[in-house]
C-alpha atoms as a PDB file:
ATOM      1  CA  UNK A   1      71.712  72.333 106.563  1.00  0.00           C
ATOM      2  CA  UNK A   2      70.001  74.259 103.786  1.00  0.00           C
ATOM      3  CA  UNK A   3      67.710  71.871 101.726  1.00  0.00           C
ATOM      4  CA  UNK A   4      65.677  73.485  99.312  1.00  0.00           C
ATOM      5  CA  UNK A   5      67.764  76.368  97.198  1.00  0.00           C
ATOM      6  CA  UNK A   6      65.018  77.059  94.272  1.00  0.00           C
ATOM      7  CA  UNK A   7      63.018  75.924  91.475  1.00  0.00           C
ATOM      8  CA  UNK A   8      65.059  73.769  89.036  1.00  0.00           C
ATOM      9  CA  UNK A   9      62.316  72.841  87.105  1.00  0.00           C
ATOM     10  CA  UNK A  10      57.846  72.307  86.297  1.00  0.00           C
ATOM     11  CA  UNK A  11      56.782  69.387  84.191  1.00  0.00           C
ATOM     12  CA  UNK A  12      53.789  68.091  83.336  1.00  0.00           C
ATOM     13  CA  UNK A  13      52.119  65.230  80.931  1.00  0.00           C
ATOM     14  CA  UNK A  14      49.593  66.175  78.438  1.00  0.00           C
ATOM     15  CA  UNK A  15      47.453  64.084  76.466  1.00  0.00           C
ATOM     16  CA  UNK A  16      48.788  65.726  73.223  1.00  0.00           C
ATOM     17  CA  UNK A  17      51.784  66.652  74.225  1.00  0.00           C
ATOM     18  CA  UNK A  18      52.977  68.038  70.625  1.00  0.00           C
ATOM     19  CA  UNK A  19      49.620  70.259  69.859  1.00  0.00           C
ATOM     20  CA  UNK A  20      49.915  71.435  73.623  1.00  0.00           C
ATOM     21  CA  UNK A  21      53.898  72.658  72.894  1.00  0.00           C
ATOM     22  CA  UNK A  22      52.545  74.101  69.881  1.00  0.00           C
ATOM     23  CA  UNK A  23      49.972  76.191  71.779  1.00  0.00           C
ATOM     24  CA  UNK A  24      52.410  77.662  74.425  1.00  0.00           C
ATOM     25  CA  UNK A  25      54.785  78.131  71.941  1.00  0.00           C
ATOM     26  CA  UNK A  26      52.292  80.461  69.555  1.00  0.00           C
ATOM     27  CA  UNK A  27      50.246  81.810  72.448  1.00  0.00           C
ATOM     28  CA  UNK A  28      52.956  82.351  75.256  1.00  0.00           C
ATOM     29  CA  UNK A  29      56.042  82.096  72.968  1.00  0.00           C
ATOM     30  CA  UNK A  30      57.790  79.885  74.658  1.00  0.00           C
ATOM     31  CA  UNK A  31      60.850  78.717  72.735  1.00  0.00           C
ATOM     32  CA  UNK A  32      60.060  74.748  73.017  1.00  0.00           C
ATOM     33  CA  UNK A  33      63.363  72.975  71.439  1.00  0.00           C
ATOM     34  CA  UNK A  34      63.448  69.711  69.823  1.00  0.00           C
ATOM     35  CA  UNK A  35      63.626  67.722  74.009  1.00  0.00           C
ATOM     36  CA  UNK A  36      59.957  69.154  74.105  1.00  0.00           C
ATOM     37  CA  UNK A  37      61.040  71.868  76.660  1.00  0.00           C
ATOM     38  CA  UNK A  38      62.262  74.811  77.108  1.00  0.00           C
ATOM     39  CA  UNK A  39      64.784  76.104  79.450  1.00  0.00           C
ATOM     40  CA  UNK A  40      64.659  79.852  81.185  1.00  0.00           C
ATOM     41  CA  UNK A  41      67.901  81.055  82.157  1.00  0.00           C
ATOM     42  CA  UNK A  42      68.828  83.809  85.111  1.00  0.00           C
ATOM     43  CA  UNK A  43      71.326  84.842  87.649  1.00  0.00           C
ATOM     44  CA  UNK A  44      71.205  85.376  91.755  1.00  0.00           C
ATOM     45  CA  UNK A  45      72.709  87.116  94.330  1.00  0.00           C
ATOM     46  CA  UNK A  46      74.172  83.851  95.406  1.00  0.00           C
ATOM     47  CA  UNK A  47      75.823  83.315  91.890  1.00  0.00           C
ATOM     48  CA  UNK A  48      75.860  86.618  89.852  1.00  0.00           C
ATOM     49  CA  UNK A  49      79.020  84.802  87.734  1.00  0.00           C
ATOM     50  CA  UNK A  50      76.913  81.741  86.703  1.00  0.00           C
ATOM     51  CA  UNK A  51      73.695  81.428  84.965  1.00  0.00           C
ATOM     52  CA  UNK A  52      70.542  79.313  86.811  1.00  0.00           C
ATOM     53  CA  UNK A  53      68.505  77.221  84.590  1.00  0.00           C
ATOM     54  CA  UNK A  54      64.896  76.559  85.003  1.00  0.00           C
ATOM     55  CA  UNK A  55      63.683  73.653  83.072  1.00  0.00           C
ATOM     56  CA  UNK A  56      59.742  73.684  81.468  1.00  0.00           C
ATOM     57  CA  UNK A  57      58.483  70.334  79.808  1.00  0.00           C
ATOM     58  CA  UNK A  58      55.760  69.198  78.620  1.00  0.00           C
ATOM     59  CA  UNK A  59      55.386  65.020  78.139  1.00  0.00           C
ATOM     60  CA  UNK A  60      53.556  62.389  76.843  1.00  0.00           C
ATOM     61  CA  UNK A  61      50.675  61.495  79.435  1.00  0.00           C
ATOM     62  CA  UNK A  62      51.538  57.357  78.994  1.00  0.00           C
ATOM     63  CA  UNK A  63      55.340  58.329  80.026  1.00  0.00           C
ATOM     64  CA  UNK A  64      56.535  56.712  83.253  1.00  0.00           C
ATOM     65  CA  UNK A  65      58.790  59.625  83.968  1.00  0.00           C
ATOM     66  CA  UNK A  66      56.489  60.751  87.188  1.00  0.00           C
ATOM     67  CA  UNK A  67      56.228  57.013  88.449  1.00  0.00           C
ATOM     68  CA  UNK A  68      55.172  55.780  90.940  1.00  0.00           C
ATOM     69  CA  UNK A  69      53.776  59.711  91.238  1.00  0.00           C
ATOM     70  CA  UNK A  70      50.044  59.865  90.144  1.00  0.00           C
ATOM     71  CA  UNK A  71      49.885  63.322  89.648  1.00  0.00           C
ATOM     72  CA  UNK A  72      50.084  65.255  86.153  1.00  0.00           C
ATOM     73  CA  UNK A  73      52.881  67.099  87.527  1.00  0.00           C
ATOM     74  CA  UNK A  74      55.979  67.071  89.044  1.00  0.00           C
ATOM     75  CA  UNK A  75      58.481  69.824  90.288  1.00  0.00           C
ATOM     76  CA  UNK A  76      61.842  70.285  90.351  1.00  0.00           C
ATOM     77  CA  UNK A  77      63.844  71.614  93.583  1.00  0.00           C
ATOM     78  CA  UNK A  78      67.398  73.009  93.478  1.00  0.00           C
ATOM     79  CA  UNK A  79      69.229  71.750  96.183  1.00  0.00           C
ATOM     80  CA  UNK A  80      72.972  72.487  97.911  1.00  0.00           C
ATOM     81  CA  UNK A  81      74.011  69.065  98.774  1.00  0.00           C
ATOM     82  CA  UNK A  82      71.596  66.596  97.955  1.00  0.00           C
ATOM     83  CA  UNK A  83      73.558  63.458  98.869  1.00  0.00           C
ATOM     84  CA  UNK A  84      73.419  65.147 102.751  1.00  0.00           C
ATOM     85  CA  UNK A  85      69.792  65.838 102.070  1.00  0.00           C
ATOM     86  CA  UNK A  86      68.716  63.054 101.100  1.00  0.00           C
ATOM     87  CA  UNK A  87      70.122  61.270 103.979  1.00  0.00           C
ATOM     88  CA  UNK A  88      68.202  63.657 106.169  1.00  0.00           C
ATOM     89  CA  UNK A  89      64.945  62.767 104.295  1.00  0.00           C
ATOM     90  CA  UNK A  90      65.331  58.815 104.870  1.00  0.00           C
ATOM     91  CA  UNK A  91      66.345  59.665 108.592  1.00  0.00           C
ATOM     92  CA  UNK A  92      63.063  61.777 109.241  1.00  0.00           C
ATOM     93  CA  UNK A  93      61.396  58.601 107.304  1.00  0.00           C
ATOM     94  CA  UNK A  94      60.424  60.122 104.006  1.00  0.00           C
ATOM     95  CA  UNK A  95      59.825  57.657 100.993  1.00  0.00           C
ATOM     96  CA  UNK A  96      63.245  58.380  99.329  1.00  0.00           C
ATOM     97  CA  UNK A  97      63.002  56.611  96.071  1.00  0.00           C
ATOM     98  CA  UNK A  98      66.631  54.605  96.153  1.00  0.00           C
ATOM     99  CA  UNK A  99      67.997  56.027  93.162  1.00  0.00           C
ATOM    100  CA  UNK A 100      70.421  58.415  92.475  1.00  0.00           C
ATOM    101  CA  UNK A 101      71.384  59.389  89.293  1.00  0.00           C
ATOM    102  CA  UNK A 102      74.891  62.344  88.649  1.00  0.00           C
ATOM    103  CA  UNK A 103      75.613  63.163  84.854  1.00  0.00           C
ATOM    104  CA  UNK A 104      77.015  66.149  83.272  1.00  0.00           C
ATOM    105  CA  UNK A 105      73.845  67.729  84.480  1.00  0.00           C
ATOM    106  CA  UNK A 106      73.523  67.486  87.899  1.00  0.00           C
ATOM    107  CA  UNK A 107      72.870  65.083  90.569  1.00  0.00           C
ATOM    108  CA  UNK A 108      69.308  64.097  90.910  1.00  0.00           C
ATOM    109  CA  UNK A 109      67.461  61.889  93.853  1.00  0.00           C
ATOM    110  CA  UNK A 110      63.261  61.887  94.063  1.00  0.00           C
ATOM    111  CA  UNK A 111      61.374  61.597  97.010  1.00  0.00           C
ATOM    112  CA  UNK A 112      57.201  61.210  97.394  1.00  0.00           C
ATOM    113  CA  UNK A 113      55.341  63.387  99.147  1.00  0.00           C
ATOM    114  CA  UNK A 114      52.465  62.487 101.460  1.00  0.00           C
ATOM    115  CA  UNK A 115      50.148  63.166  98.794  1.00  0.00           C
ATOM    116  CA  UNK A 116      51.786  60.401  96.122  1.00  0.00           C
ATOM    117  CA  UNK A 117      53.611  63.330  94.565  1.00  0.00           C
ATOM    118  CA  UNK A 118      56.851  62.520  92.754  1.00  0.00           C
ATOM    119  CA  UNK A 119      59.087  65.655  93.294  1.00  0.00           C
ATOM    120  CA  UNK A 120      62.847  65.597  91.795  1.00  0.00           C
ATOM    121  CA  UNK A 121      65.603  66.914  93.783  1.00  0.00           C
ATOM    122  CA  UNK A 122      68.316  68.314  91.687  1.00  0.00           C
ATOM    123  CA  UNK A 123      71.987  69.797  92.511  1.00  0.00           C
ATOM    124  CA  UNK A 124      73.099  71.641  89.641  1.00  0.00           C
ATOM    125  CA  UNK A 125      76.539  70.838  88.453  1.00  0.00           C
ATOM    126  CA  UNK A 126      78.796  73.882  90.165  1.00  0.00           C
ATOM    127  CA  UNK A 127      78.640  77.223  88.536  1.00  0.00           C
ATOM    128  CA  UNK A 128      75.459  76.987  87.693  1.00  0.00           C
END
C-alpha cells in the first residue's frame, strides 16, 4: 500500500502571528491571504492534468489546532487512501487520533508520533 504521497502542508504557531505574516510576506514575499496562509501550487509526473497544493500557515500560539501535539509545528502528508492507511496505523498500534474529518477539501485523519508530534494526514479531493 503506498502511504505517504507528499507534502500537503507546514504550519506553525507564532506568538504574533499577524507581525510574523507581515515579515514573510515583505521579506520572503509570500502572498499570505486573508486565512493567514498561503497556498503554493504545482504539478507531478503522477498528475501533470491537475494542480498540487501545498498549504503554509502561520497561527496563533494559544490555538488548539496542534492538540494534544506540543510542538510549534505540525506537517501535513499527502496520502493515496487514507481511510486504508489509517487502518494500517491503528493495526501496527500507532496513536490514531479517532477523528476523521472529509469536506470539499479533502479527507483528513491525524496521528502522534512517538515524539508527541501531531502530524495531519490529508487525501486531496481527486484531481488534485
Amino acid at each position: 500500500m503506498q502511504r505517504v504521497t507528499g507534502l500537503g502542508g507546514v504550519f506553525f504557531r507564532a506568538l504574533d502571528a499577524t507581525a510574523l505574516r507581515a515579515w514573510y510576506q515583505r521579506h520572503l514575499g509570500i502572498d499570505i491571504q486573508p486565512w493567514g496562509g498561503a497556498a503554493f501550487s504545482w504539478v507531478n509526473e503522477g498528475n501533470p492534468a491537475g494542480i498540487g497544493t501545498t498549504i503554509w500557515n502561520i497561527t496563533e500560539a494559544e490555538s488548539d489546532y496542534f492538540a494534544p501535539g506540543k510542538a510549534s509545528f505540525m506537517i501535513n502528508y499527502r496520502v493515496a487512501n487514507l481511510h486504508a492507511l489509517v487502518a494500517a496505523l491503528r493495526a501496527e498500534g500507532c496513536n490514531v487520533l479517532d477523528r476523521v474529518e472529509e469536506s470539499e477539501y479533502g479527507k483528513f485523519a491525524w496521528v502522534i508520533d512517538p515524539e508527541g508530534n501531531k502530524v495531519e494526514l490529508w487525501e486531496p479531493p481527486a484531481g488534485q
